[in-house]
Each structure stands twice: as C-alpha cells, then as structure tokens.
Protein backbone atom coordinates (compact mmCIF):
# COMPACT_ATOMS: atom_id res chain seq x y z
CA UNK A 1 0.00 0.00 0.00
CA UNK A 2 2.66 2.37 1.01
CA UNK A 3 4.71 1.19 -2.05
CA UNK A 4 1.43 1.86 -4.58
CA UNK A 5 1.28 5.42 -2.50
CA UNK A 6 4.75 6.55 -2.99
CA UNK A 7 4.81 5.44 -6.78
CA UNK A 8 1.63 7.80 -7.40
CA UNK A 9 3.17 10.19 -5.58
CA UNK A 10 5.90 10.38 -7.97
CA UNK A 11 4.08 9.76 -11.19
CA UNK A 12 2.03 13.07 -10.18
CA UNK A 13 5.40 14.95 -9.73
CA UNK A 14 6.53 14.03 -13.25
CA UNK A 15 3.77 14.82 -14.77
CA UNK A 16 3.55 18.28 -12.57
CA UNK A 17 7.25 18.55 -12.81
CA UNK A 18 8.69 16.72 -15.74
CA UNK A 19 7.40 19.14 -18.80
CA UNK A 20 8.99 22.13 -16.87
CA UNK A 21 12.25 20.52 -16.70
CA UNK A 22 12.28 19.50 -20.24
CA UNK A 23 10.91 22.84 -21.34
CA UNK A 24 13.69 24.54 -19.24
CA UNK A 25 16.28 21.90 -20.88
CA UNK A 26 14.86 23.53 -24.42
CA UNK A 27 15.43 26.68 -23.21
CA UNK A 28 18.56 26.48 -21.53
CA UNK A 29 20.12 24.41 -24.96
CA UNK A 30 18.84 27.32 -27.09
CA UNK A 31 19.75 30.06 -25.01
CA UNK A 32 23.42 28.47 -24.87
CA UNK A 33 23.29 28.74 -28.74
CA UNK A 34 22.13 32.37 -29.20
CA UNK A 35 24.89 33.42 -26.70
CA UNK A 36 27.70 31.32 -28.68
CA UNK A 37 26.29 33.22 -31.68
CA UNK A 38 25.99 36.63 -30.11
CA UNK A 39 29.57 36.27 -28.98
CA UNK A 40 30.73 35.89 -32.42
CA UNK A 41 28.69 38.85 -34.01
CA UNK A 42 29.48 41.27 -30.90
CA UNK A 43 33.17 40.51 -31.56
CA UNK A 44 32.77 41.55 -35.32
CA UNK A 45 30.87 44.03 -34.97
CA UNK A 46 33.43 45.32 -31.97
CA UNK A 47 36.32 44.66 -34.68
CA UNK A 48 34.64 46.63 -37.34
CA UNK A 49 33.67 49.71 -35.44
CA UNK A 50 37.57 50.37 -34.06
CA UNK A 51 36.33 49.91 -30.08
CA UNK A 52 39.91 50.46 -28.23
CA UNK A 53 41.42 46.51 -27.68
CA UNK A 54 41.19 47.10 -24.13
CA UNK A 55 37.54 47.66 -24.00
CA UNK A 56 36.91 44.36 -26.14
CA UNK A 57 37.45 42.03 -23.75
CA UNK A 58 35.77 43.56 -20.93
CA UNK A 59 32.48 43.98 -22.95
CA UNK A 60 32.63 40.72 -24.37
CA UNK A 61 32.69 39.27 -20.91
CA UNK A 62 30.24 41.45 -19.47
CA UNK A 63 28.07 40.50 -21.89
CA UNK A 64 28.49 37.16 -21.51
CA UNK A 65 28.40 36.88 -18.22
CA UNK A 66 24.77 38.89 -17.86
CA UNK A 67 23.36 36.46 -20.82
CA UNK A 68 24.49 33.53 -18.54
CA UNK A 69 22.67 34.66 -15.15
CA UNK A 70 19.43 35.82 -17.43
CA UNK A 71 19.46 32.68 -18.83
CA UNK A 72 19.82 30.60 -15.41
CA UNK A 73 17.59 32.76 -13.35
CA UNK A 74 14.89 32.20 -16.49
CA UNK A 75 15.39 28.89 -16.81
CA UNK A 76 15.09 28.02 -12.45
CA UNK A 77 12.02 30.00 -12.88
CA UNK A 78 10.25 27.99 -15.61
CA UNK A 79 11.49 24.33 -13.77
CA UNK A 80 9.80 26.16 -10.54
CA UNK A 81 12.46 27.11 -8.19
CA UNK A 82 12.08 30.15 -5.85
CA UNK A 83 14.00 33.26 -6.57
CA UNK A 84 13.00 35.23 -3.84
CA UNK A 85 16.24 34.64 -1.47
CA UNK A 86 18.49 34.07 -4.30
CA UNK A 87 17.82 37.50 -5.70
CA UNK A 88 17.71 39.08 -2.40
CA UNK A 89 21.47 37.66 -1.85
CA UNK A 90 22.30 38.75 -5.61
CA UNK A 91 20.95 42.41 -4.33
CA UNK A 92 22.75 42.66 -0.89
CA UNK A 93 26.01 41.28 -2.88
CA UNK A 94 25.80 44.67 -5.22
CA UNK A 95 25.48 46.85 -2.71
CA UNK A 96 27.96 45.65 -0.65
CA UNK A 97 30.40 45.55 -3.53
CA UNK A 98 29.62 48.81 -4.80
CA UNK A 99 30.35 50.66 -1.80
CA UNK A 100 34.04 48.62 -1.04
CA UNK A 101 34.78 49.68 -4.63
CA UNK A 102 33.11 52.87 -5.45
CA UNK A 103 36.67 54.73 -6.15
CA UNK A 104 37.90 51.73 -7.96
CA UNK A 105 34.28 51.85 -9.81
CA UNK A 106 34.69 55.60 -10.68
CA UNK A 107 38.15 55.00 -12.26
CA UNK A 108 36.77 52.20 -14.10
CA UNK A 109 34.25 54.12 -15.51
CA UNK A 110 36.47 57.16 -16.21
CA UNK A 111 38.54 54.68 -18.26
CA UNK A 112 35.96 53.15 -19.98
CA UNK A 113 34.64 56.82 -20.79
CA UNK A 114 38.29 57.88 -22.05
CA UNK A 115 38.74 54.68 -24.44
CA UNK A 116 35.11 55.18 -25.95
CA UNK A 117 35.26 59.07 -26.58
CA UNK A 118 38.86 59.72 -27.12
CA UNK A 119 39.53 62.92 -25.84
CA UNK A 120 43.29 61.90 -26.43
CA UNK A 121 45.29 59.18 -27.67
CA UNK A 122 48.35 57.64 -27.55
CA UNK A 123 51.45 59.75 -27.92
CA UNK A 124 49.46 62.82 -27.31
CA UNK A 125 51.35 65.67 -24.98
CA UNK A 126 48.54 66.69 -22.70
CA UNK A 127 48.21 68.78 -19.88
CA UNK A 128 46.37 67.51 -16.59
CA UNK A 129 46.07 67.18 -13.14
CA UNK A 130 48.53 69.61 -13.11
CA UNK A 131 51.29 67.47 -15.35
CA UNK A 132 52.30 67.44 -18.63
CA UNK A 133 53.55 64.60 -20.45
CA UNK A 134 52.75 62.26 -23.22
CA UNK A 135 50.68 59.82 -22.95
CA UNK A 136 52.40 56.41 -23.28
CA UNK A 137 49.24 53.92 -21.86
CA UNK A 138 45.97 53.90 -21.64
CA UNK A 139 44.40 51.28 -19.13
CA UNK A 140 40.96 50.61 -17.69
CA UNK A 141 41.80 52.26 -14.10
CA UNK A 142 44.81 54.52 -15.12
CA UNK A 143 46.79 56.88 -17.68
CA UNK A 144 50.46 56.74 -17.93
CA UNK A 145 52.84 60.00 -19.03
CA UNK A 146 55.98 60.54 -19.52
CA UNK A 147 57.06 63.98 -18.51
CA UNK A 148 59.41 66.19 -20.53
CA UNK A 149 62.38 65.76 -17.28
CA UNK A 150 61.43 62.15 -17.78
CA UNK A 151 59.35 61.00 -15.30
CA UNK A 152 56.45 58.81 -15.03
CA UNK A 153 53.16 60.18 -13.92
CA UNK A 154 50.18 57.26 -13.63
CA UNK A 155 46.88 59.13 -13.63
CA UNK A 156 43.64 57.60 -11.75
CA UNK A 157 40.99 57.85 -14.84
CA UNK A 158 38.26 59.08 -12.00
CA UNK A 159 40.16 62.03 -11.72
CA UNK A 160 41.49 62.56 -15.14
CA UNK A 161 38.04 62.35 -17.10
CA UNK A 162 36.15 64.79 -14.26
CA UNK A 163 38.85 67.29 -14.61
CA UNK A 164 39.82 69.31 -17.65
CA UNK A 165 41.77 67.57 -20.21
CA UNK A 166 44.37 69.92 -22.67
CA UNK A 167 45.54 67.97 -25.62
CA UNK A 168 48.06 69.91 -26.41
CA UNK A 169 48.97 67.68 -29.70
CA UNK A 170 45.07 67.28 -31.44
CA UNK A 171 45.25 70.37 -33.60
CA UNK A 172 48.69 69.93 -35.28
CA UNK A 173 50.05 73.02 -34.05
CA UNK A 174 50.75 74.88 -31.17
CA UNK A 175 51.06 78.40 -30.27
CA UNK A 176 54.49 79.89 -28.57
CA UNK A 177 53.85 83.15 -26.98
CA UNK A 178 55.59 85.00 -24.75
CA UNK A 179 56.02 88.56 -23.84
CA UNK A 180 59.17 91.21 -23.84
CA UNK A 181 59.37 94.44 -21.91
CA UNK A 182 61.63 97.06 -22.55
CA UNK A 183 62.27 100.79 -21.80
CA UNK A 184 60.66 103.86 -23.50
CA UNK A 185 63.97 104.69 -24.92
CA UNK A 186 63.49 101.34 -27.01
CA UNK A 187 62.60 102.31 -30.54
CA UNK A 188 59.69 100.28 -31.33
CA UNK A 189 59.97 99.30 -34.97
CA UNK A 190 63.99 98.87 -34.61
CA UNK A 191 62.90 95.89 -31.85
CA UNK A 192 60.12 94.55 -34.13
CA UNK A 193 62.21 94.32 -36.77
CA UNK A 194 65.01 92.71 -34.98
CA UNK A 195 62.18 90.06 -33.45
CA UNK A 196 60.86 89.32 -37.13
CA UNK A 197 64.90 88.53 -38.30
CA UNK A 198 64.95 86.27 -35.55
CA UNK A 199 61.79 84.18 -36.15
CA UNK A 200 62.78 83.76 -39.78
CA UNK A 201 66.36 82.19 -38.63
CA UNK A 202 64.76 80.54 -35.82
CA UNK A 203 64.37 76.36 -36.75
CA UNK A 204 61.14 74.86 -36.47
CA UNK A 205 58.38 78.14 -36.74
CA UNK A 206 56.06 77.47 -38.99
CA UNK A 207 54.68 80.01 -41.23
CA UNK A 208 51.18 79.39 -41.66
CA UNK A 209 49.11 80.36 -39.45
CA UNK A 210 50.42 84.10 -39.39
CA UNK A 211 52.74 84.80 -36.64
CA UNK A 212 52.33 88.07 -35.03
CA UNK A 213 54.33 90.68 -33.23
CA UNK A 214 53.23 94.03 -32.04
CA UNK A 215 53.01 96.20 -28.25
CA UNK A 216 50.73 94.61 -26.54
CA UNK A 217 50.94 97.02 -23.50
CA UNK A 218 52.02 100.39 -22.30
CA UNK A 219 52.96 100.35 -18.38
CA UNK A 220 54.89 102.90 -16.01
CA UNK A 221 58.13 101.54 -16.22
CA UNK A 222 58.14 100.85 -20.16
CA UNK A 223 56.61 99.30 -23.32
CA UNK A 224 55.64 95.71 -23.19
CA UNK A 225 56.20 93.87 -26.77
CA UNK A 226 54.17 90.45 -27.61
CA UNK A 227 55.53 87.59 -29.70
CA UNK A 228 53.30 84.71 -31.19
CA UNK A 229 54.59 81.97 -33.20
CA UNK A 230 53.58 79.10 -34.64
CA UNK A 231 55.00 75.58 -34.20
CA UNK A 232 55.07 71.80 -34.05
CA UNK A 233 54.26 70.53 -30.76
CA UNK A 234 57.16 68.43 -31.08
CA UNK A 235 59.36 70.98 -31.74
CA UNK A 236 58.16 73.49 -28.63
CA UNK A 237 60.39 73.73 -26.32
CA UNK A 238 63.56 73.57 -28.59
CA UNK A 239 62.12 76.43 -31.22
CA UNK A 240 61.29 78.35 -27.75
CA UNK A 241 64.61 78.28 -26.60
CA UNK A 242 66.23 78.80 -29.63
CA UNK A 243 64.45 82.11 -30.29
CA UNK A 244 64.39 83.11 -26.72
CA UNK A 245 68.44 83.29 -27.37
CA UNK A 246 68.28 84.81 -30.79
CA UNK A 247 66.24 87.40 -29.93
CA UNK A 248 68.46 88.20 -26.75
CA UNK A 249 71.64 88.49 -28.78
CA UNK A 250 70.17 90.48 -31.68
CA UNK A 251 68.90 92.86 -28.74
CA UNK A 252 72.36 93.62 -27.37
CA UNK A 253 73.76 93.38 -31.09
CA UNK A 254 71.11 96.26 -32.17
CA UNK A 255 72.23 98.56 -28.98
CA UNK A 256 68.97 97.74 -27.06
CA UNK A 257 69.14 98.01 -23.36
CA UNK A 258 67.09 95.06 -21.59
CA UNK A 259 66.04 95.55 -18.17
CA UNK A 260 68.66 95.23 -15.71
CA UNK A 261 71.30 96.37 -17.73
C-alpha cells in the first residue's frame, strides 16, 4: 500500500514537474546557442567599429556573463524554483560591492569613458592634473605620461576624465607666446624688426598660421612687446629656446638696453 502510495506520488510529480524541466532543458540548450552566436557577431561588430582593444574584452565578458545569469535565473524560474532569497542575496552582494569599490568603480568608468570618446590618444602631450607629459598607456583604471624631465606620472581615470583635459597635440600646431618688456627709450619698430629677423632664422616656426608681433601694452616703467609663433608641438620647447636666445643676442647686437642692464 505504502509502495502503490509513494509510486503515485511520484508519477504526479513528473507529470507536474517533468514538462517544466524539459521545457527549461529547451530553453537552456537554445539560449546556450544564441549566446555562442551573439559572442561571435558582438566581436565583429566590436572589430569593425575600431572599439579600443582594451575595452573588447571587458564587454565581451560582461556580456556574456549577464546572458548567462538571465538565462539561469529564467530557466530556475520555468522548472519552478524560488527566486525570492536568491535575488535578495544577488541584491545585498551589489550593494555591498559597490560601496568597497566605489573609487575603484569611478576609475573604471572614467577609463571606460576615455577609451570610448577619445579625448586623447596615444602619444598625445597633454596637460592635466597639473602634469604634462605624453601619454604612453591607456588602461581601464589609469593613464600613464611621460614627462618632458622624464618622469612617469600614472593618472587615476576618475580624476582625469572629471577634470579638464588639454591635448596639447590634437590640432597639429601649437602656439608659442611670450612677452618682452623694454624701456621707453626702445625704438619700437627697430625691436620689431630685430624680433621678425629672428623668427625667420629661428628652426622649427612654422609660417602658416600668421605669426604676429606688435606692443601689446604700455605700463609705467616701459613698453611691453608680444611675440606669437607658430610651431610643431614636437618641436616646442627647442624652437622656444632657440628664439628666446636669438632674440636676446640680436637685442644687445642692435644697442637695445634690456632691463637690468
């Protein structure tokens, strides 16, 4: 009698049980194939569309790994299991986690945010976070310079993408100015002209755009002159120096008296 019992028992459990478990076997074979087939598109379509190598990886397995839990969590809920704890736990897990690592979050973020939009690239010379360097790595969590006095600077990407960026290197060219100030005994176009000789000697200054030189201010103690030049970013600091120098000597050569003197 018990024997008869326990075998009804269990034919009414396959029958209650048995199509969910095959239906969730359907699901869980097909849902294995879409995700073996979205892999391969995502990584095409990844490929195609230039998305920085170091993001490909990381969105590939995130990806992944959410199609996996969907597809477990949907396929426990069709065979009948309870999801009430298990998503509870899932919940508590992701809070808990997101507070230990909310700066580690933030640079992860910042990183992911510099690879997508680009705001510079490798071998750039940028200036942030008060350094200036070029840019030798970009990684998830952190940029890497290399200073001009040869140091390396590593960069959290929370700070670096929520703080202002100069790429220095984007536009082709950069800018030299600096400013000269010299008595009212000075004669003006004798020191313009003697600043205009020195740019066209001076390696490195480009011609186009227009450079300019003119007095850019009239104070107590005498006339301030302003030079603009054009150059590679590359060549910066050398054509600076170089017609920082020229324009000294010419000075002196021309009779001009420089402050000081």
């Amino acid at each position: 009698m018990k024997l008869t019992k326990f075998y009804d028992k269990a034919y009414d459990w396959v029958l209650d049980i048995g199509p969910k478990i095959i239906i969730g076997l359907i699901i869980l074979f097909i849902g294995l194939w879409f995700i073996k087939v979205l892999t391969g598109r995502l990584r095409s379509i990844m490929s195609k569309r230039k998305i920085h190598s170091s993001l490909q990886p990381f969105f590939l397995s995130l990806t992944i790994t959410s199609l996996y839990v969907l597809l477990i969590i949907l396929v426990m809920s069709i065979v009948g299991f309870q999801l009430t704890i298990f998503t509870t736990i899932i919940g508590a897990f992701s809070v808990a986690a997101g507070l230990a690592l909310s700066g580690t979050l933030q640079n992860f973020a910042g990183g992911v945010l510099i690879l997508l939009l680009r705001p510079f690239e490798l071998d750039d010379n940028i200036v942030a976070q008060g350094q200036d360097g070029i840019v030798t790595s970009i990684q998830i969590f952190y940029t890497v310079l290399i200073t001009a006095d040869n140091k390396t600077v590593i960069i959290p990407n929370g700070k670096l993408f929520n703080e202002v960026i100069v790429n220095v290197t984007r536009e082709g060219k950069r800018r030299l100015d600096f400013e000269i100030k010299l008595g009212y005994a000075a004669n003006v176009e004798q020191v313009k002209t003697i600043i205009w000789n020195a740019i066209k000697v001076t390696p490195n200054v480009l011609p186009d755009p227009r450079n300019r030189v003119g007095v850019v201010a009239l104070e107590v103690d005498g006339v301030k002159f302003i030079v603009n030049v054009w150059v590679n970013p590359a060549d910066f600091m050398a054509s600076k120096l170089a017609l920082h120098e020229k324009i000294i000597n010419d000075l002196v050569a021309g009779g001009i008296k420089l402050p000081g003197m």
